[in-house]
Protein backbone atom coordinates (compact mmCIF):
# COMPACT_ATOMS: atom_id res chain seq x y z
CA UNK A 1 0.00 0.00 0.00
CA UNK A 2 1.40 3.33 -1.17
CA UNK A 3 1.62 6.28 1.37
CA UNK A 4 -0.74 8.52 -0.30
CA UNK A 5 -3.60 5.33 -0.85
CA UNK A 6 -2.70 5.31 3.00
CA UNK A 7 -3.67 8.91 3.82
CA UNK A 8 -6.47 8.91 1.82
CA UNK A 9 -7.70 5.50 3.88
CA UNK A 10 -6.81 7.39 7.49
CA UNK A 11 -8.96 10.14 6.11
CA UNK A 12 -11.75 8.31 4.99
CA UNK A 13 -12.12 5.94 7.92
CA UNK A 14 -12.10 9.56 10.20
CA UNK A 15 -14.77 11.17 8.14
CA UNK A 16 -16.90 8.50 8.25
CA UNK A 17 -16.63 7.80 12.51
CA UNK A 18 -18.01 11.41 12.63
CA UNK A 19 -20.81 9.91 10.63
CA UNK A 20 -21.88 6.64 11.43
CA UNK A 21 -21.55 5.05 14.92
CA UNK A 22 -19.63 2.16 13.54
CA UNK A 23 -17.11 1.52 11.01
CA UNK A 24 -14.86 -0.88 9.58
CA UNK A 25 -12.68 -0.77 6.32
CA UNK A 26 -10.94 -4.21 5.56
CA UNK A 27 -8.29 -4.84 2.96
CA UNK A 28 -9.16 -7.24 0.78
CA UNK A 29 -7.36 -9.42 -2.11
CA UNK A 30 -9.75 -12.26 -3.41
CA UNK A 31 -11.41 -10.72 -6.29
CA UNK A 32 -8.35 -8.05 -7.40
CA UNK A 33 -7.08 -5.57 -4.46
CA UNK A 34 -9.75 -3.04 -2.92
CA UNK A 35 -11.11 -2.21 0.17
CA UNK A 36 -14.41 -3.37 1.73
CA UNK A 37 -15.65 -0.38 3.76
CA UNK A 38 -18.82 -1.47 6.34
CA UNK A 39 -20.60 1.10 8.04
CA UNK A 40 -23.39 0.93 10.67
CA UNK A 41 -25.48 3.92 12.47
CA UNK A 42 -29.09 4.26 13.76
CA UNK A 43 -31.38 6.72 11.36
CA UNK A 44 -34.79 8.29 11.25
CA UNK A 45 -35.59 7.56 7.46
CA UNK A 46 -38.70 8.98 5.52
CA UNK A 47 -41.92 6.65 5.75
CA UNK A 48 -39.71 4.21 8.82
CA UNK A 49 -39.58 4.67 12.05
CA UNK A 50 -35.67 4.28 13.07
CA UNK A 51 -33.51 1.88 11.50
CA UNK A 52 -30.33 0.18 12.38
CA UNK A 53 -28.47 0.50 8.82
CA UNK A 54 -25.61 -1.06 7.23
CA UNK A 55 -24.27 -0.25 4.33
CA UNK A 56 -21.12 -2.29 2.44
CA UNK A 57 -18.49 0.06 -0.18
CA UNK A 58 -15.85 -1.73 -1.99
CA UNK A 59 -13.37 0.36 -3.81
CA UNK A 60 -10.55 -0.93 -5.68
CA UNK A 61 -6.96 -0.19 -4.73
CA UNK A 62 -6.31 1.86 -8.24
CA UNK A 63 -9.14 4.09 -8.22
CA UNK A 64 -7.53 5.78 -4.51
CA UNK A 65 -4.57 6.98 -6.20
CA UNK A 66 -7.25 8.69 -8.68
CA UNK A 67 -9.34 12.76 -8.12
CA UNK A 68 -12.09 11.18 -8.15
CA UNK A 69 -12.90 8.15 -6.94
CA UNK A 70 -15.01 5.07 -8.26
CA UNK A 71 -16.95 3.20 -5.73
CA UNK A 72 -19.72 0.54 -5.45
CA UNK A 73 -22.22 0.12 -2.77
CA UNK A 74 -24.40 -2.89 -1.99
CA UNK A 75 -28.22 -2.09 -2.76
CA UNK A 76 -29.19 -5.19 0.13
CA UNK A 77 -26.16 -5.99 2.02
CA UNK A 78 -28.16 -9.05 3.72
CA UNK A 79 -27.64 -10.29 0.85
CA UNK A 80 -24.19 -9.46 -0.33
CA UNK A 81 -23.61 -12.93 -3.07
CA UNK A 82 -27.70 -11.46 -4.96
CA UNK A 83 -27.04 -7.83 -3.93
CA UNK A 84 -27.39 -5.27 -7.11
CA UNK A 85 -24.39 -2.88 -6.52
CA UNK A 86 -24.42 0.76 -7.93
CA UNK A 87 -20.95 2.86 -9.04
CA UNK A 88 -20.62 6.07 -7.17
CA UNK A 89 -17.95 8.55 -7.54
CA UNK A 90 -16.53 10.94 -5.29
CA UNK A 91 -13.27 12.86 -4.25
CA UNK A 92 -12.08 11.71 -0.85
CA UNK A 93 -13.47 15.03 0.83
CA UNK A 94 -16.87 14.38 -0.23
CA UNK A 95 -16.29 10.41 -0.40
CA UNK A 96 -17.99 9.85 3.68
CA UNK A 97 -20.67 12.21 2.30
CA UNK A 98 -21.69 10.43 -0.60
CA UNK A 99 -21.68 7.16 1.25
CA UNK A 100 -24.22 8.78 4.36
CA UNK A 101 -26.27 10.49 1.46
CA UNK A 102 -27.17 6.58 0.24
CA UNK A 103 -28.54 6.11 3.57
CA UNK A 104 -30.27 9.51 4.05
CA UNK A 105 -32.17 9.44 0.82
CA UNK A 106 -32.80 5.80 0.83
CA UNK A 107 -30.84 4.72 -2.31
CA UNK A 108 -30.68 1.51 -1.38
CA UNK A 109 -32.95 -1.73 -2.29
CA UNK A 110 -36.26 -0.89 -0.32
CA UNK A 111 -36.96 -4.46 0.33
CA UNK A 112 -33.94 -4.32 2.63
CA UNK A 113 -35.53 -1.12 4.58
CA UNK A 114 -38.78 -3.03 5.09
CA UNK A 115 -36.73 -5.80 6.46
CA UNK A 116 -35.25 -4.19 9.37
CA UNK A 117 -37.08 -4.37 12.53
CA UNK A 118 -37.58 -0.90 13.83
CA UNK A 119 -34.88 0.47 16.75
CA UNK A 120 -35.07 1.46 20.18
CA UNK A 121 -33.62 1.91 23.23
CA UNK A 122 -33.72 0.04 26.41
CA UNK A 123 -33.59 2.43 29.50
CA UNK A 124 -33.39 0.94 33.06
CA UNK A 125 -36.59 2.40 34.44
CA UNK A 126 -36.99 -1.03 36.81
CA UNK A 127 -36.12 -2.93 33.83
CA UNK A 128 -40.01 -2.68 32.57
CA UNK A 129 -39.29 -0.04 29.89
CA UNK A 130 -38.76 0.43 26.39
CA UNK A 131 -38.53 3.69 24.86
CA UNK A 132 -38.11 4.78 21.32
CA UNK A 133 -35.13 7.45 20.54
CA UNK A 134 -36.36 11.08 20.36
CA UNK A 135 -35.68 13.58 18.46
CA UNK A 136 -33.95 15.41 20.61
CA UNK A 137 -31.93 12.62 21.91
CA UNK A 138 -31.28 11.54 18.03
CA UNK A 139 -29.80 15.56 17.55
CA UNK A 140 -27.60 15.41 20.96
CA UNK A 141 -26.23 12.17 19.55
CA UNK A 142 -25.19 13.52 16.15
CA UNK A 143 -23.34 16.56 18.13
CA UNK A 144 -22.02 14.04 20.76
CA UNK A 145 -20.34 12.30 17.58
CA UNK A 146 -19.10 15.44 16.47
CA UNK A 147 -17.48 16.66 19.66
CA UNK A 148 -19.80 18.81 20.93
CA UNK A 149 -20.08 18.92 24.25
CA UNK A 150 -23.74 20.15 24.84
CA UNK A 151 -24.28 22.59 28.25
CA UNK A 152 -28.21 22.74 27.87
CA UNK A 153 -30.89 22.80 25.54
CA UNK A 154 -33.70 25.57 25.41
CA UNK A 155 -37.03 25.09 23.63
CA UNK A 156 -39.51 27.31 21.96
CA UNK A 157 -42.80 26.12 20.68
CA UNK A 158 -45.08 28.61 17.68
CA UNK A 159 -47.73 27.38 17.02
CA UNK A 160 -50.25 27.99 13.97
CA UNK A 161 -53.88 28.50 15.06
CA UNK A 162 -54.98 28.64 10.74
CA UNK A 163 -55.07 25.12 10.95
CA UNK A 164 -54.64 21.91 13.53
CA UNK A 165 -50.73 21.42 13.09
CA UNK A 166 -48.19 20.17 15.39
CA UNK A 167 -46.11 23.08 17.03
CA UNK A 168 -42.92 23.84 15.12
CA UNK A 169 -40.17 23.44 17.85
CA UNK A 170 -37.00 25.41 17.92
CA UNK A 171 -34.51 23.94 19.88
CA UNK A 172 -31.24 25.93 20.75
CA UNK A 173 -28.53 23.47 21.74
CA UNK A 174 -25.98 25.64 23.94
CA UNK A 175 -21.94 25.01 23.42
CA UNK A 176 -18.42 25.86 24.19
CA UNK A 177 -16.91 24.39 21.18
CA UNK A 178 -15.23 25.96 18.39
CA UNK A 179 -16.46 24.23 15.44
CA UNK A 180 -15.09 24.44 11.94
CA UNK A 181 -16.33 25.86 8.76
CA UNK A 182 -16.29 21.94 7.73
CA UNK A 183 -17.71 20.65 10.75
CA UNK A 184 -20.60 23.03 10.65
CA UNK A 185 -21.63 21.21 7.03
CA UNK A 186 -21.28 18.00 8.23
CA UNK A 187 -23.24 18.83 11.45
CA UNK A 188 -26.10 20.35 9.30
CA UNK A 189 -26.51 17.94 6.73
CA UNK A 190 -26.84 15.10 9.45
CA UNK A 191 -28.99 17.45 11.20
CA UNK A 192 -30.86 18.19 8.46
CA UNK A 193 -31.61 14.54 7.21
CA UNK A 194 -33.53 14.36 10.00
CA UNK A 195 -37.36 13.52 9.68
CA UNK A 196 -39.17 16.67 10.62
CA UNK A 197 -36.30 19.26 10.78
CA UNK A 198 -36.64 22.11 8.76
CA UNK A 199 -33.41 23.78 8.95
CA UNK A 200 -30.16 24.23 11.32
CA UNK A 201 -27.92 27.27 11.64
CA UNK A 202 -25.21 28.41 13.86
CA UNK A 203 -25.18 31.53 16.06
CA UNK A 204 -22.68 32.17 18.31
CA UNK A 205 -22.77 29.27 21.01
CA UNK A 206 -25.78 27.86 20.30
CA UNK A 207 -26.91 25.53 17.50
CA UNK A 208 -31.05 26.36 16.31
CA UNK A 209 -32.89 23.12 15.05
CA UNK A 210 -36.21 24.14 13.49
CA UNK A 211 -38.35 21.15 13.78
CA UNK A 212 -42.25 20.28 13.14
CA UNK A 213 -43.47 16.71 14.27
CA UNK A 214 -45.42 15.29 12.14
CA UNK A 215 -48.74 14.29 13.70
């Protein structure tokens, strides 16, 4: 392995751990050289309820050394030997981007969304109670990954007496941390993939999530 196809690896593998809770890239030799990248994160998808998701990226050795970058991704990886698989191509700072936009906007085979049993949380409440992962929890846990260390959260509901709508909720998640240009992106567009959030910005120490629950 060359030192720049080794850089580009160390980046990608640190990109993605901001993005997904797990992640494991694997060298690989039995079908030409490449690299088998699995990645595995809780999300609130469109139409589900939340979804433990894998997702499976191969890309070949040669293409690293390459601007921009050809990778597959399995459409079903429960089924990785009958899986369809779908050519992607990326640079290797938008690379961990592209592969969380596949799970985000669903782009995978939607027999292998429906198959997934739907997520939650055990919480020791006398060990009689299950809860499913809020919203709110679901935002603290993208900043958690992110390194940002949350100090409180403040909450404003508006609501709209036209018509019988859930109150729009704006949350303001108060920091200390100094985040990056960069950061700030990939904090928003996780954000922002949410079910129900309308928008996120950035003001001074505090992070504003617009969000309307669906009813």
């Amino acid at each position: 392995m060359t030192t720049e196809i080794k850089a580009k690896i160390n980046k990608l593998d640190s990109d993605l751990k901001r993005l997904f809770e797990k992640v494991e890239i694997k060298e690989k030799n039995n079908r030409g050289f490449f690299f088998e990248i699995k990645v595995e994160s809780v999300f609130l998808l469109e139409g589900y309820n939340y979804k433990n998701v894998h997702l499976i990226v191969e890309v070949e050795m040669k293409n690293l050394v390459k601007d921009n970058i050809k990778w597959t991704y399995l459409t079903n990886p429960l089924k990785e030997s009958k899986s369809d698989k779908v050519e992607r191509v990326s640079t290797i700072y938008t690379m961990a981007k592209d592969i969380l936009e596949v799970v985000t906007s669903k782009k995978m085979n939607k027999e292998y969304f429906e198959s997934l049993e739907d997520y939650v949380e055990l919480i020791n409440e006398n060990n009689t109670s299950l809860k499913e992962v809020s919203i709110l929890d679901n935002i603290k846990e993208i900043l958690h990954k992110n390194g940002i260390l949350v100090k409180e959260v403040s909450e404003e509901k508006y609501y709209d007496f036209t018509d019988f709508q859930s109150p729009e909720i704006k949350y303001a998640f108060i920091h200390e941390s100094l985040i990056k240009m960069a950061d700030k992106f990939k904090i928003e567009f996780e954000i922002n993939s949410l079910t129900g959030v309308n928008y996120t910005s950035f003001k001074d120490d505090r992070i504003i999530v617009d969000y309307l629950k669906s009813n």
